[in-house]
Protein backbone atom coordinates (compact mmCIF):
# COMPACT_ATOMS: atom_id res chain seq x y z
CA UNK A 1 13.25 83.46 73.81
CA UNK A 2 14.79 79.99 73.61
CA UNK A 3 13.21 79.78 70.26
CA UNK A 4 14.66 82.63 68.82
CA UNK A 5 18.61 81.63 70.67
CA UNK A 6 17.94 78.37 68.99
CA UNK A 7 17.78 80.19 65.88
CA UNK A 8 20.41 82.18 65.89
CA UNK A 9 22.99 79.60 66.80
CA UNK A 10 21.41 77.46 63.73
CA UNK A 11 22.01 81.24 61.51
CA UNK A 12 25.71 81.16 62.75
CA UNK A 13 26.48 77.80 62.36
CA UNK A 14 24.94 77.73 58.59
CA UNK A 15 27.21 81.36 57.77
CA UNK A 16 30.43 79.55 59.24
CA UNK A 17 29.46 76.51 57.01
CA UNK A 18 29.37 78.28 54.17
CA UNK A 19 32.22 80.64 54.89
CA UNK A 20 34.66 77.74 55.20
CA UNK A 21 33.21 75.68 52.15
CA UNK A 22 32.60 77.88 49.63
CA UNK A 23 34.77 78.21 47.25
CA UNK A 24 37.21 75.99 48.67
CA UNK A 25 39.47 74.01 46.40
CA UNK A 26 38.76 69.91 46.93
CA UNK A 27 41.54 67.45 46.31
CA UNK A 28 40.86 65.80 43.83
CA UNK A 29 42.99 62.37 41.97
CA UNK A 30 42.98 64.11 38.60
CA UNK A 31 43.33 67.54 39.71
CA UNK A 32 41.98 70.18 42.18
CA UNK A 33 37.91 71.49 42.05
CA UNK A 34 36.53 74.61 43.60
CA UNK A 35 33.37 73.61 45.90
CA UNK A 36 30.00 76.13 45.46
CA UNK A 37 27.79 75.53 47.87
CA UNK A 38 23.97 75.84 46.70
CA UNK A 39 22.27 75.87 49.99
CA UNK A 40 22.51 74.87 53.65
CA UNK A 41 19.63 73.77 55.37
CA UNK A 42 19.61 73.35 59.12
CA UNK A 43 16.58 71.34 60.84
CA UNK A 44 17.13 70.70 64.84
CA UNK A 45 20.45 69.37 64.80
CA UNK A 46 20.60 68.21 61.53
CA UNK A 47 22.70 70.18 58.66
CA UNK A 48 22.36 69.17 55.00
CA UNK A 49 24.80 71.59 52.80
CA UNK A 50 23.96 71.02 48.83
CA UNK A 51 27.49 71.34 47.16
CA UNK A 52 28.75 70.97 43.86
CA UNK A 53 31.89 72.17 41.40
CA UNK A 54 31.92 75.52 40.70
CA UNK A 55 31.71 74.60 37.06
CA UNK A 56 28.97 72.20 37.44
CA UNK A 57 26.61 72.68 39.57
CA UNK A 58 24.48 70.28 38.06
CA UNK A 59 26.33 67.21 39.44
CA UNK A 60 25.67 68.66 42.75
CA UNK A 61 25.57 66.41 45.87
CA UNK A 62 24.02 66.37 49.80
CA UNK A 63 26.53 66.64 52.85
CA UNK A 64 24.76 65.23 55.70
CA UNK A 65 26.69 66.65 58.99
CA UNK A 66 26.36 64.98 62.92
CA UNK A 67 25.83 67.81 65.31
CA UNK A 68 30.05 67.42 65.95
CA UNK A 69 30.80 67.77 62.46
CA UNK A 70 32.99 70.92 61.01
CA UNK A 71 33.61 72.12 58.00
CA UNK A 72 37.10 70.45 58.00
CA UNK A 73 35.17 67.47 58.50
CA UNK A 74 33.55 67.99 55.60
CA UNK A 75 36.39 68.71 53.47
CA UNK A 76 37.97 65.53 54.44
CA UNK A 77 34.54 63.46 53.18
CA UNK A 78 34.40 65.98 50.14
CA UNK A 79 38.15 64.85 49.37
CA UNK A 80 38.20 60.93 49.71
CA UNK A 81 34.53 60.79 47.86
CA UNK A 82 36.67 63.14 44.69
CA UNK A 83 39.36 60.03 45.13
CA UNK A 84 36.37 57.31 44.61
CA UNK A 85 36.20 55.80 41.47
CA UNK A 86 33.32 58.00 39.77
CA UNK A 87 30.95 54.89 39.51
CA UNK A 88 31.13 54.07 43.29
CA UNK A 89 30.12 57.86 43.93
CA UNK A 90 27.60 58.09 45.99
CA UNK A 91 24.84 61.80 46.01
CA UNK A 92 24.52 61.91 49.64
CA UNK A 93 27.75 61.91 51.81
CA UNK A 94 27.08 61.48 55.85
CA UNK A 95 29.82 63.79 57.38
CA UNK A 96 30.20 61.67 60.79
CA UNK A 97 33.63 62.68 62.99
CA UNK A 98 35.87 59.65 64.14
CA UNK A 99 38.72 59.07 66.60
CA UNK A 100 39.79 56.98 63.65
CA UNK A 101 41.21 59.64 61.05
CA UNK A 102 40.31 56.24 58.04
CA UNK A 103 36.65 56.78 59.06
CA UNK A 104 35.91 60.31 58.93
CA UNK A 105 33.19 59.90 56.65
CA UNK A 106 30.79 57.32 55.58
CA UNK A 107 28.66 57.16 52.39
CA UNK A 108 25.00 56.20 52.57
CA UNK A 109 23.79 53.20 50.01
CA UNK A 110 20.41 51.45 50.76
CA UNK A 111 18.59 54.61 51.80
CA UNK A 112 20.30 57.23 49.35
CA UNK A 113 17.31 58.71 48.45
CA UNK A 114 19.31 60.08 45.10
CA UNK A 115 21.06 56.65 44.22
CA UNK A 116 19.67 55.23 40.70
């Protein structure tokens, strides 16, 4: 019974996720992008949402959300890492809510499992 609760909530959460991200418009330094997302994956508390532009999904990347992250939080990550210089882009974004609005998000380097 507390399996199947457990699952549910995870089912919601994952449909409000990609409710409120997809097809959202990103700000963007050069110019707005609509966000697809390709999949949400939920494990325990965990929540990795693959996203990418709408018209290129092949230069998709990993959100990485904290069990208190939104979808707002997300946006805000999505945003600043569109305003990083492209080079300094990183595939995997962790989506980590702070009191301090500056660090909303962090970007993972050593252990990017995507970084070349």
């Amino acid at each position: 019974m507390a399996l199947r609760r457990a699952q549910q909530q995870a089912e919601k959460r994952a449909d409000r996720l990609f409710l409120e991200l997809d097809n959202r418009q990103i700000e963007d330094a050069s110019g707005d992008w609509v966000a697809q997302v390709l999949g949400i994956h939920i494990a325990q508390r965990d929540v990795w949402v693959q996203i990418a532009p709408a018209d290129a999904p092949r230069r998709s990347l990993l959100l990485h959300l904290s069990s208190r992250a939104t979808a707002t939080h997300a946006i805000v990550a999505l945003s600043a890492w569109s305003k990083t210089p492209t080079p300094e882009r990183v595939r995997v974004i962790e989506v980590i809510p702070h009191r301090n609005p500056a660090r909303q998000w962090t970007r993972r380097r050593e252990s990017d499992p995507l970084a070349a």
